[in-house]
N, C-alpha and C. Protein backbone atom coordinates (compact mmCIF):
# COMPACT_ATOMS: atom_id res chain seq x y z
N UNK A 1 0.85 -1.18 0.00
CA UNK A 1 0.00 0.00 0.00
C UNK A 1 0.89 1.24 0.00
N UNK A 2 0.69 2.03 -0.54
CA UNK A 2 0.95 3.57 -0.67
C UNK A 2 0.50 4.33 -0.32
N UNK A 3 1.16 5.34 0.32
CA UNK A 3 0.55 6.67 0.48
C UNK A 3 0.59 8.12 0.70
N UNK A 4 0.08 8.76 0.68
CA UNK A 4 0.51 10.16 -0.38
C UNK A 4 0.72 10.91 0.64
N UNK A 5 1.72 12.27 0.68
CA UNK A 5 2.06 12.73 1.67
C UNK A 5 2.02 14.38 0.62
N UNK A 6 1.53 15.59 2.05
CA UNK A 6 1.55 16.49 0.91
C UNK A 6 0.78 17.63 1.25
N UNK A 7 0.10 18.47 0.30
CA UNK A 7 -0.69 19.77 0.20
C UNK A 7 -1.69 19.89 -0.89
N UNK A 8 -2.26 20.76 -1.00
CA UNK A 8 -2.96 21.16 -2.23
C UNK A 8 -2.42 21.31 -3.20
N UNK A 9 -2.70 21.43 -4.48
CA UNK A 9 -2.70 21.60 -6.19
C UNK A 9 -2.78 23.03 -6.61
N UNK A 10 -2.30 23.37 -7.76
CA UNK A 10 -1.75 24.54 -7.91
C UNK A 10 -2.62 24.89 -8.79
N UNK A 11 -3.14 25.87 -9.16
CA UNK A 11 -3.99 26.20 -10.42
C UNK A 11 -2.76 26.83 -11.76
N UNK A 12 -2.29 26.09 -13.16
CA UNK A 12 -1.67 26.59 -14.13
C UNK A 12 -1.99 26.22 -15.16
N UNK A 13 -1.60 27.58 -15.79
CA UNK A 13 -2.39 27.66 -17.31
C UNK A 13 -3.76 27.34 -17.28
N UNK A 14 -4.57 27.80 -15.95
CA UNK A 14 -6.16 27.38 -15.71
C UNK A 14 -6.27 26.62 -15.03
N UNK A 15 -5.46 25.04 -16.00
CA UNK A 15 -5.96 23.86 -14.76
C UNK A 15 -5.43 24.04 -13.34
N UNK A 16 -6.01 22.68 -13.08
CA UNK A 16 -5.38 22.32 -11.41
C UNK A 16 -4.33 21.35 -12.20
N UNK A 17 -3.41 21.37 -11.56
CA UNK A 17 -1.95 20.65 -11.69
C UNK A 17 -1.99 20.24 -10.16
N UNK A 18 -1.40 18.93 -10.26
CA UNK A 18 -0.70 18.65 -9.36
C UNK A 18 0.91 17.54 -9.82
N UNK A 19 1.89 17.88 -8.79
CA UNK A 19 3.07 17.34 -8.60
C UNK A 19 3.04 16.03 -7.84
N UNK A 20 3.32 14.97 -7.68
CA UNK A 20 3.71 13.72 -7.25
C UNK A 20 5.19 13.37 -7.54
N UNK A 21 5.70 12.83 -6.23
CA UNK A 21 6.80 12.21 -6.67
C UNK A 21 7.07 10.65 -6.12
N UNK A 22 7.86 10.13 -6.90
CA UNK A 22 7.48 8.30 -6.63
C UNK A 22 9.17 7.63 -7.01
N UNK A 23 9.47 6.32 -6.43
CA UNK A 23 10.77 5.61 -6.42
C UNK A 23 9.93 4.17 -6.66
N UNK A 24 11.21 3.26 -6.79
CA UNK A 24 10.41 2.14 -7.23
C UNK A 24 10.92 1.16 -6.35
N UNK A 25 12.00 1.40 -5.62
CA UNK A 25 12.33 0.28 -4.40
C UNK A 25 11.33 0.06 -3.66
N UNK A 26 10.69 -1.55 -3.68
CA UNK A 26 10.14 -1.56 -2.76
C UNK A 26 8.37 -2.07 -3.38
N UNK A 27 8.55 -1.67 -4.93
CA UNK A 27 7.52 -2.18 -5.53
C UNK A 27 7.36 -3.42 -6.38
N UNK A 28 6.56 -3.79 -6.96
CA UNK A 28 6.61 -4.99 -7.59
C UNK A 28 6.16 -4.51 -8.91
N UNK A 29 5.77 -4.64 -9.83
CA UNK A 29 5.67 -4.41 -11.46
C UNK A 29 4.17 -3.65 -10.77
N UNK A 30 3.71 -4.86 -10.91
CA UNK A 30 1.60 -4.59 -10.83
C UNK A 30 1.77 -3.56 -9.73
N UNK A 31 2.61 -3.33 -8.56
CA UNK A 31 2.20 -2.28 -7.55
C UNK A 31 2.55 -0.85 -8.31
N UNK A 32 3.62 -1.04 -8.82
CA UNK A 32 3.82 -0.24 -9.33
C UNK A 32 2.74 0.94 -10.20
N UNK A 33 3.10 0.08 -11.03
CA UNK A 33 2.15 0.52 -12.40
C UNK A 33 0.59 1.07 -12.03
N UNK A 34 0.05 0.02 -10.96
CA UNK A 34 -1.35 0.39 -10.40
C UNK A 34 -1.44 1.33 -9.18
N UNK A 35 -0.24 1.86 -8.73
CA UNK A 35 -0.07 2.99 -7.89
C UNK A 35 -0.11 4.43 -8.99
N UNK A 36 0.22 4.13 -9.79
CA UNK A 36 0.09 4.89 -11.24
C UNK A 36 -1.32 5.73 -11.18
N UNK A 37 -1.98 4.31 -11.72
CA UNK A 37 -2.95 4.52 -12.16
C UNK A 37 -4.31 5.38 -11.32
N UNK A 38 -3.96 4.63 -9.82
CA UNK A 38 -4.31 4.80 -9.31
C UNK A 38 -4.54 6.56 -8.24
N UNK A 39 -3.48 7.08 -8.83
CA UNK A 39 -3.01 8.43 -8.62
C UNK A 39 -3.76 8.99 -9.75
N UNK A 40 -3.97 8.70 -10.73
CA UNK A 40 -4.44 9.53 -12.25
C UNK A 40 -3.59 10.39 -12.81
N UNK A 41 -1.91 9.49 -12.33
CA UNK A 41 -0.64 10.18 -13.38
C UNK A 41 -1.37 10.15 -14.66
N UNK A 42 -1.21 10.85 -15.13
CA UNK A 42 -1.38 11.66 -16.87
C UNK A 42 0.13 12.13 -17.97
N UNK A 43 0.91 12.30 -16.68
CA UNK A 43 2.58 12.60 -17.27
C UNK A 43 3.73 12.23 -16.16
N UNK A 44 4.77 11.61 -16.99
CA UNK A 44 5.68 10.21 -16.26
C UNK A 44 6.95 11.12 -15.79
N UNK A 45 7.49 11.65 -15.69
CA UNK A 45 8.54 12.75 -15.76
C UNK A 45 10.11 11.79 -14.78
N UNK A 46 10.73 11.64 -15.57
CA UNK A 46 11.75 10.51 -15.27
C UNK A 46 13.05 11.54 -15.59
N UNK A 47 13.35 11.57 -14.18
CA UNK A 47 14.79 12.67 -13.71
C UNK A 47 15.89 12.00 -13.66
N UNK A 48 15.99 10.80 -13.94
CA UNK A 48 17.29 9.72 -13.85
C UNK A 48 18.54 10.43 -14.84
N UNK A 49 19.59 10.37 -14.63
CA UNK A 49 20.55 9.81 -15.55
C UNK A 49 20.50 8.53 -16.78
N UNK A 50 20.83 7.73 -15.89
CA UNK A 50 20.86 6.04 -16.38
C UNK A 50 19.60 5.95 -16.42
N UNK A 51 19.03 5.40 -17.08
CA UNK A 51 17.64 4.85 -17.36
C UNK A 51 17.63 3.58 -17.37
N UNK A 52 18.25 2.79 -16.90
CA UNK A 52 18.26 1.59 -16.69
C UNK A 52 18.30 1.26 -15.48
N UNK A 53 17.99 0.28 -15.00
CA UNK A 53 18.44 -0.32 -13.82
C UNK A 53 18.88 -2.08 -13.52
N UNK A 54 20.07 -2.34 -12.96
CA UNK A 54 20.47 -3.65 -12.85
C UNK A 54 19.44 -4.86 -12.17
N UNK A 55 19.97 -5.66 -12.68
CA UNK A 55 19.06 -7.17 -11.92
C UNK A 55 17.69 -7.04 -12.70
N UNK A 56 16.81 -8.09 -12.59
CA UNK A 56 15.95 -8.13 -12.89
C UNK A 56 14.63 -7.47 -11.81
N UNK A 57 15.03 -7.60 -10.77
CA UNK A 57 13.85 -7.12 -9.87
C UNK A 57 12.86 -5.92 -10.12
N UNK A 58 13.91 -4.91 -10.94
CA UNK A 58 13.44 -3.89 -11.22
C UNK A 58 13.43 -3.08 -12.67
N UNK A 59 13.68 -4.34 -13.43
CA UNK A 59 13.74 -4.25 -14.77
C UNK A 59 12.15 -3.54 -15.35
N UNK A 60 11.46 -3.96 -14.97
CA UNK A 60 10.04 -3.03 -15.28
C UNK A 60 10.61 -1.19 -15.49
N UNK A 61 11.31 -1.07 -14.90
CA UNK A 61 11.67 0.55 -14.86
C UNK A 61 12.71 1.02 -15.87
N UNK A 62 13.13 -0.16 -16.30
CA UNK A 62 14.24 0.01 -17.69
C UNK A 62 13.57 0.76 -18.82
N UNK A 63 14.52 1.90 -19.31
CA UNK A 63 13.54 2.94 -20.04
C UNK A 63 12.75 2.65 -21.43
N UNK A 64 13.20 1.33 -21.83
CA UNK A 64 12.15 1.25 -23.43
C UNK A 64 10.74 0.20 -22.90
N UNK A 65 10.93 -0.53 -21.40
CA UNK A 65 9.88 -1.11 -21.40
C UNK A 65 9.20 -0.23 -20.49
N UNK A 66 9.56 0.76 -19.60
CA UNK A 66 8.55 1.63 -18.85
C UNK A 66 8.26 2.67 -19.71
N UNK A 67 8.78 3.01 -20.99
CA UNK A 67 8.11 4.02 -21.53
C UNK A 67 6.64 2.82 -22.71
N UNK A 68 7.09 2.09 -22.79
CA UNK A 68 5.86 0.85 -23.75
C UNK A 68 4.61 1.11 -22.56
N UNK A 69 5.19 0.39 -21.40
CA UNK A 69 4.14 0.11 -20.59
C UNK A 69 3.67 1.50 -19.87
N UNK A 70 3.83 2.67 -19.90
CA UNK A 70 3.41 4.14 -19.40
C UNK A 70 2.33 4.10 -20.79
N UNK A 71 2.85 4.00 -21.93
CA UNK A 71 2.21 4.30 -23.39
C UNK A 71 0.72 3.54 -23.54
N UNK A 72 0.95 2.12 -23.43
CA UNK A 72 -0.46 1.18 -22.69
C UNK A 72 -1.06 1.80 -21.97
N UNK A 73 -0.76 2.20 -20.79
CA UNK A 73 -1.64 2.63 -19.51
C UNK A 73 -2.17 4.42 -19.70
N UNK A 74 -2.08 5.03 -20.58
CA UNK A 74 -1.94 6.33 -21.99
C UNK A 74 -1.38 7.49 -20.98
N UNK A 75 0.04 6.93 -20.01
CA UNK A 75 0.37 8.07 -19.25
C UNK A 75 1.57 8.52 -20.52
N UNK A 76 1.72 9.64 -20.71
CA UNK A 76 2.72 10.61 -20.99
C UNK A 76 4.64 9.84 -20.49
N UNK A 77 5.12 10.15 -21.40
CA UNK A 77 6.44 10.03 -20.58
C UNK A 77 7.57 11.30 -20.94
N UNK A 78 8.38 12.14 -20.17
CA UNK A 78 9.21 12.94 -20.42
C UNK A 78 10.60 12.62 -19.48
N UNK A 79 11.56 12.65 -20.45
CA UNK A 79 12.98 12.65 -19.51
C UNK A 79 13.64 13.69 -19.47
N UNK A 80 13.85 14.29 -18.40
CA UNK A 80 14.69 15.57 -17.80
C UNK A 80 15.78 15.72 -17.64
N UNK A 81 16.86 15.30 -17.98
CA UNK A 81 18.02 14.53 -18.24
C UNK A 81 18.56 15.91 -17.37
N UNK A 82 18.40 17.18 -17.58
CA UNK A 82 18.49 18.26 -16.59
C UNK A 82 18.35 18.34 -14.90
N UNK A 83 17.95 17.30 -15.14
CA UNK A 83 17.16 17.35 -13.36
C UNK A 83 18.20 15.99 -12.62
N UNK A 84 18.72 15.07 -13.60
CA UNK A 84 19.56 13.98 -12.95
C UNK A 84 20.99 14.57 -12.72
N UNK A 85 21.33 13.91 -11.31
CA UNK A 85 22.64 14.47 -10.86
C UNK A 85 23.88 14.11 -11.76
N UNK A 86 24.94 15.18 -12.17
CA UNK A 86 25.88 14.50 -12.74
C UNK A 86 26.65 13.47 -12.32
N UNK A 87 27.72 12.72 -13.35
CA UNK A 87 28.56 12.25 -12.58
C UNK A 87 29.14 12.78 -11.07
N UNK A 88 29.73 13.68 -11.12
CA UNK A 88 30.57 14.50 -10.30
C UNK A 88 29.19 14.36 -8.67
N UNK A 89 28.15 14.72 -8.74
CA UNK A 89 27.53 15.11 -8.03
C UNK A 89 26.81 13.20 -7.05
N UNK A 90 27.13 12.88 -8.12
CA UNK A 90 26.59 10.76 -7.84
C UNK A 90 27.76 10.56 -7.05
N UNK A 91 28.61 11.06 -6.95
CA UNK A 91 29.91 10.78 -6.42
C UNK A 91 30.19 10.88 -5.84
N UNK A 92 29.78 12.32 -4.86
CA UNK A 92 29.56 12.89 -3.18
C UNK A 92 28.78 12.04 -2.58
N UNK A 93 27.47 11.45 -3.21
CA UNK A 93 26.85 10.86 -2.48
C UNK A 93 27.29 9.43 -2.16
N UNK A 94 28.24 8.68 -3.39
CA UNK A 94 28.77 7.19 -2.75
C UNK A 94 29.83 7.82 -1.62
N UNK A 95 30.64 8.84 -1.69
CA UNK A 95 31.65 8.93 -0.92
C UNK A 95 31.03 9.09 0.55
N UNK A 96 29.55 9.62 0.75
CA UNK A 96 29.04 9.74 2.05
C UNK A 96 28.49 8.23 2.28
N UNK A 97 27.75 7.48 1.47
CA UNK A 97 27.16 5.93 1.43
C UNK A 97 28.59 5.47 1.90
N UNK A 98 29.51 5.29 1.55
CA UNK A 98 30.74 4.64 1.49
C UNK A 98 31.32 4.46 3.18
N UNK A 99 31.44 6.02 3.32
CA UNK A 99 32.10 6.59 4.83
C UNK A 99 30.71 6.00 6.22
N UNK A 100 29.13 6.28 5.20
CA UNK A 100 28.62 5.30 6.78
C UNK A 100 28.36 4.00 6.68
N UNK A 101 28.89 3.23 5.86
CA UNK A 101 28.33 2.03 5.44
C UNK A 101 27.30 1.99 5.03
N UNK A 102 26.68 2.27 4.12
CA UNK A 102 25.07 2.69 3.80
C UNK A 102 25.10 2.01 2.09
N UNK A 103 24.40 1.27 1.97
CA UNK A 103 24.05 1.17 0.11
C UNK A 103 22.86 2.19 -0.43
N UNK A 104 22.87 2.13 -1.78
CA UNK A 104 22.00 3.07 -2.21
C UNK A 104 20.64 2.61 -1.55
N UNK A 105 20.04 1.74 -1.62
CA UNK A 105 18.65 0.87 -1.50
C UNK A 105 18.27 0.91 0.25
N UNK A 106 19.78 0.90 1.29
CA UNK A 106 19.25 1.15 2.52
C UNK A 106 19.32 2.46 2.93
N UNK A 107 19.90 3.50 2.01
CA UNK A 107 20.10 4.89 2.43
C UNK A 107 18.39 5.88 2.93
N UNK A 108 18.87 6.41 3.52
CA UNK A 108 17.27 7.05 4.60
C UNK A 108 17.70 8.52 4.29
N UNK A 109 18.77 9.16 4.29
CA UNK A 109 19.08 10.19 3.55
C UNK A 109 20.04 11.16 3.21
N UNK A 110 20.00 12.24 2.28
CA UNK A 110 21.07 12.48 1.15
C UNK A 110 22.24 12.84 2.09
N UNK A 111 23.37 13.32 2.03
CA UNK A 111 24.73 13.73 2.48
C UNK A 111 24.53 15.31 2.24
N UNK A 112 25.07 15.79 3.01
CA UNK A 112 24.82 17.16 2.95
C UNK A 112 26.23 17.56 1.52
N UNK A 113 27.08 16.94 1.46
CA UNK A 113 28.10 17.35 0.36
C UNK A 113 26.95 17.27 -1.18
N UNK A 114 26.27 16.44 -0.82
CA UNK A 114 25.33 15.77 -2.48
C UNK A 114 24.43 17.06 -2.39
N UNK A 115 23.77 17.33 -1.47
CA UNK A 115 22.61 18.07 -1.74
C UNK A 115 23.29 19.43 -2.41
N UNK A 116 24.43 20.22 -1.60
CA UNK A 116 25.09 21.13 -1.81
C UNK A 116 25.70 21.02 -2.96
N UNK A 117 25.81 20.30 -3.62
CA UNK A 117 26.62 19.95 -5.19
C UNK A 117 25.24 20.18 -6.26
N UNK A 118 24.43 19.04 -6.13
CA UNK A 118 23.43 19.16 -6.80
C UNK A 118 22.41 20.21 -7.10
N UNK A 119 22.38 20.88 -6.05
CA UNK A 119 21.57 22.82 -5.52
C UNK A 119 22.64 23.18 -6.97
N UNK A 120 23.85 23.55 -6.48
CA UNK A 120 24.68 24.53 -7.56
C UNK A 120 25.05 24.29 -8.28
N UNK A 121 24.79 22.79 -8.97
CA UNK A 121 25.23 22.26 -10.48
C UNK A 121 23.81 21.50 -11.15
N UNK A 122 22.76 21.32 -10.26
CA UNK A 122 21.87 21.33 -10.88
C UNK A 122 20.40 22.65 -11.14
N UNK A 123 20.25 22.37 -9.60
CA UNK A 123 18.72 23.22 -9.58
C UNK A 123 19.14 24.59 -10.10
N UNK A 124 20.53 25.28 -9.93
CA UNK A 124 20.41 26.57 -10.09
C UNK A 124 20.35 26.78 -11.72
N UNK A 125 20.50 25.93 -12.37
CA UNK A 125 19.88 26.06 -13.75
C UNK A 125 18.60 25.70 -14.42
N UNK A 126 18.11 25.41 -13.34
CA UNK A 126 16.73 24.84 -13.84
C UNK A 126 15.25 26.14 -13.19
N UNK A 127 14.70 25.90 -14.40
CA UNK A 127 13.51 27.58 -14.06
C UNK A 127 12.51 25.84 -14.24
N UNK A 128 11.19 26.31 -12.65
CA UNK A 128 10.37 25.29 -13.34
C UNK A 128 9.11 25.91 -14.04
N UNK A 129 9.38 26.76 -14.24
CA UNK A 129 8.02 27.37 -15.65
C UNK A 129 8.46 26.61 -17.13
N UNK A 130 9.75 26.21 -17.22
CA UNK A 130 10.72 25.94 -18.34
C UNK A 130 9.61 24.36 -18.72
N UNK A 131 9.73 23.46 -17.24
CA UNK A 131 8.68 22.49 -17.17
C UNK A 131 7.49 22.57 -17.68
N UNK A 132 6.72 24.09 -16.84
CA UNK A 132 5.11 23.52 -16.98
C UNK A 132 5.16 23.99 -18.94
N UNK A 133 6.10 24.60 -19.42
CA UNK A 133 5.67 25.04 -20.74
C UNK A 133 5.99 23.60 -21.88
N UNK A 134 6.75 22.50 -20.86
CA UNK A 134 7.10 21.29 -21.61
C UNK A 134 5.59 20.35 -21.56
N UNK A 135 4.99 20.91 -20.78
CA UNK A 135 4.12 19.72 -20.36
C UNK A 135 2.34 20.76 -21.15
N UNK A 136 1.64 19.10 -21.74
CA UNK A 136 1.03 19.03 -22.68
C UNK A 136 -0.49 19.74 -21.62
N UNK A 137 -1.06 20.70 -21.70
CA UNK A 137 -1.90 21.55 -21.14
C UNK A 137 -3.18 20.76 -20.82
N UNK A 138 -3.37 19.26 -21.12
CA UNK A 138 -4.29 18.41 -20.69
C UNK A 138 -4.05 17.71 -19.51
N UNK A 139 -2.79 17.94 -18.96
CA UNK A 139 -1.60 16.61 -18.21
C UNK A 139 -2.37 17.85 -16.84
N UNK A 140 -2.67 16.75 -16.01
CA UNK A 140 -3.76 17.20 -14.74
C UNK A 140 -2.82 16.37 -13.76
N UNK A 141 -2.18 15.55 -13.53
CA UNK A 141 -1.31 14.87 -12.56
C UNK A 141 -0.08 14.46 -13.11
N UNK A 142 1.17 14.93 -12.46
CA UNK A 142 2.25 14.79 -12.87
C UNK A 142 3.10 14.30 -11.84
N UNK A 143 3.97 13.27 -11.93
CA UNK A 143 4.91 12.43 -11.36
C UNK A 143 6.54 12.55 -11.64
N UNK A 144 7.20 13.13 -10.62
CA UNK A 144 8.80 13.07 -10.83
C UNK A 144 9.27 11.92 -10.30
N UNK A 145 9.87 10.93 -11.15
CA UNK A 145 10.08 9.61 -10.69
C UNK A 145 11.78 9.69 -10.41
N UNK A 146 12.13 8.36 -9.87
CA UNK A 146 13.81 8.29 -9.20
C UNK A 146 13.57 7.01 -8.96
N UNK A 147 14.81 5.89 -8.86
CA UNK A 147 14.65 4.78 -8.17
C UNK A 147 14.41 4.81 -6.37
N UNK A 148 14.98 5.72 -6.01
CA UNK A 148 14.54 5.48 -4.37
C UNK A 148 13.70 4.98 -3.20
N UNK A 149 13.72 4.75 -3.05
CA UNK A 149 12.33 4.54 -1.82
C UNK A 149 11.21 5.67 -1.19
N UNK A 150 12.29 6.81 -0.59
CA UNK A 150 11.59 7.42 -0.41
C UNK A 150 12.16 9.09 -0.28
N UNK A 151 11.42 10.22 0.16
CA UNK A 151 11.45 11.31 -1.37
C UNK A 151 12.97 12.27 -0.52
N UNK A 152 13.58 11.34 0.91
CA UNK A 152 14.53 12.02 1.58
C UNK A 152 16.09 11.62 1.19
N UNK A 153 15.81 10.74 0.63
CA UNK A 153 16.85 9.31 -0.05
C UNK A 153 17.59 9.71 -1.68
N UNK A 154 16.50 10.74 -2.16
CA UNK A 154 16.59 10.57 -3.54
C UNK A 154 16.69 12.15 -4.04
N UNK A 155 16.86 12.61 -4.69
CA UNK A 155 17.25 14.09 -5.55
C UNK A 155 15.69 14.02 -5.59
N UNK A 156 15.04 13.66 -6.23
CA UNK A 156 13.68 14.00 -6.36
C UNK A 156 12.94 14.71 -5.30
N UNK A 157 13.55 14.67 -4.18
CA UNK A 157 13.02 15.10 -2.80
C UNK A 157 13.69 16.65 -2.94
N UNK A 158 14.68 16.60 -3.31
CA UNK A 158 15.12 18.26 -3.81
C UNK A 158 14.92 19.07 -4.79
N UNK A 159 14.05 18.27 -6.16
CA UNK A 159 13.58 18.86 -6.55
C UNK A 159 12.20 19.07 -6.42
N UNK A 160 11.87 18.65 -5.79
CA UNK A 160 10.26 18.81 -4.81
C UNK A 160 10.46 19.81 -3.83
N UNK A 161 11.27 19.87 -3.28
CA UNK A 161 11.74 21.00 -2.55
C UNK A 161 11.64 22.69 -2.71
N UNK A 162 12.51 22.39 -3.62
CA UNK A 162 12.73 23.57 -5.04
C UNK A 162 11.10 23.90 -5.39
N UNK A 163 10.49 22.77 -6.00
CA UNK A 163 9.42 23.14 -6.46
C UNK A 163 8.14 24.13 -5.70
N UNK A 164 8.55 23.59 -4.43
CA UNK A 164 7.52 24.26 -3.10
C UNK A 164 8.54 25.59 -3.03
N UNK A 165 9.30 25.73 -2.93
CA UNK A 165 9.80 27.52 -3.21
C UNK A 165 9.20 28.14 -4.32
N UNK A 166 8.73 27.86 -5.35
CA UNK A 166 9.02 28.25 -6.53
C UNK A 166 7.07 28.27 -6.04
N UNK A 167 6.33 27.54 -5.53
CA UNK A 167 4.65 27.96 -4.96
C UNK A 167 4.31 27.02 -5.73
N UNK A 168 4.93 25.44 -6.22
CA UNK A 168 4.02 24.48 -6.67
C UNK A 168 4.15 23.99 -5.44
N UNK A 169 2.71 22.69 -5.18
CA UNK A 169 2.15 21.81 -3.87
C UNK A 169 2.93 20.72 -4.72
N UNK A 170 3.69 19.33 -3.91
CA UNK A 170 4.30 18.16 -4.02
C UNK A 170 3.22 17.23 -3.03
N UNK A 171 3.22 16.30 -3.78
CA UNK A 171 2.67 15.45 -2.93
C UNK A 171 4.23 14.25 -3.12
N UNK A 172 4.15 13.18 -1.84
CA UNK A 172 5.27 12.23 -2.16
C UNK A 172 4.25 10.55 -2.09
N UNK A 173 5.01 10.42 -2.50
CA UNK A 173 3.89 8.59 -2.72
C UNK A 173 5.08 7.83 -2.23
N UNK A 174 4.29 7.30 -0.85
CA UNK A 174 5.65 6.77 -0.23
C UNK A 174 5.02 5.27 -0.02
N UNK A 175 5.45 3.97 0.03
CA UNK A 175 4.95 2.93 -0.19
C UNK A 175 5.07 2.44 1.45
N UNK A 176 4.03 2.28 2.01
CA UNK A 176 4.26 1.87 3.46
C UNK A 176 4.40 0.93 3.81
C-alpha cells in the first residue's frame, strides 16, 4: 500500500496541476504501475541519468519497457536529463554511502556534500516554468520519478523542494 504525503494543487495555465513524486524500491511491477494509475498520473517525468536499472527485480523501470508500458496505460512520458545528478555530483553521495556504510537501496538520507553539489550544479539552472511550458496543457497529474524509496533518499526530494519555493504543492507517494 501507498501513500501520499503532501498539500494542495496549484492552479496553471487554468488547470489544477498537481506534482507527485514516486521511487520504485520496494515495488513490484503490478504495484507499481497500479499505484500509477491509481493516482491519475497523466505525465511520467523521469529525472534519472541512467535509465536503466540492474538485476531483474526492477527491470520493469528500464527505459524502453517503462516508456511501452506508461504508453499502454496512456500516461505521458518525459525525460529531464536536466534534473539527474551529474557524474561529479553521484559521487559525493557514494563517498558519504561509502564513509557510513550505507548502500544506495538502505540509504534514509542524502549527504549534505550531495545536496550542496546538486543545488549549484543542478537546480540553479533549472527555471520550473521551463517544465510547466514542456508539459502538454491536458496533463492534470504529474509524477517526478527516481529509483529510491523514499522522497529524503533521492534528488527528487530536492527537486520537490525547489518546487515548493518556486509555490508548486508536491505530494510524495511513499509505499508503506
Amino acid at each position: 500500500m501507498s501513500s501520499l504525503q503532501g498539500n494542495n494543487t496549484n492552479k496553471i495555465r487554468g488547470v489544477q496541476m498537481k506534482f507527485l513524486t514516486i521511487g520504485v524500491y520496494g515495488y513490484s511491477e503490478e504495484e507499481f504501475f497500479s499505484t500509477l494509475v491509481a493516482n491519475k498520473v497523466d505525465v511520467f517525468i523521469d529525472i534519472r541519468l541512467r535509465r536503466g536499472m540492474r538485476g531483474k527485480k526492477y527491470s520493469f523501470v528500464n527505459s524502453s519497457y517503462l516508456q511501452n508500458r506508461l504508453k499502454e496505460l496512456n500516461i505521458s512520458y518525459l525525460h529531464l536529463k536536466e534534473l539527474a545528478p551529474t557524474e561529479y555530483v553521484r559521487e559525493q553521495q557514494k563517498i558519504e554511502d561509502k564513509a557510513r556504510g550505507k548502500s544506495k537501496q538502505s540509504r534514509t538520507e542524502l549527504g549534505q556534500s550531495f545536496i550542496n553539489a546538486y543545488r549549484e550544479i543542478c537546480l540553479s539552472r533549472f527555471d520550473p516554468n521551463d517544465l510547466i511550458k514542456k508539459l502538454d496543457p491536458r496533463h492534470k497529474v504529474a509524477v517526478l520519478f527516481c529509483v529510491e524509496a523514499t522522497p529524503n533518499a533521492c534528488h527528487r526530494g530536492l527537486v520537490a523542494d525547489f518546487l515548493k519555493e518556486h509555490g508548486y504543492s508536491i505530494y510524495h507517494i511513499v509505499k508503506e
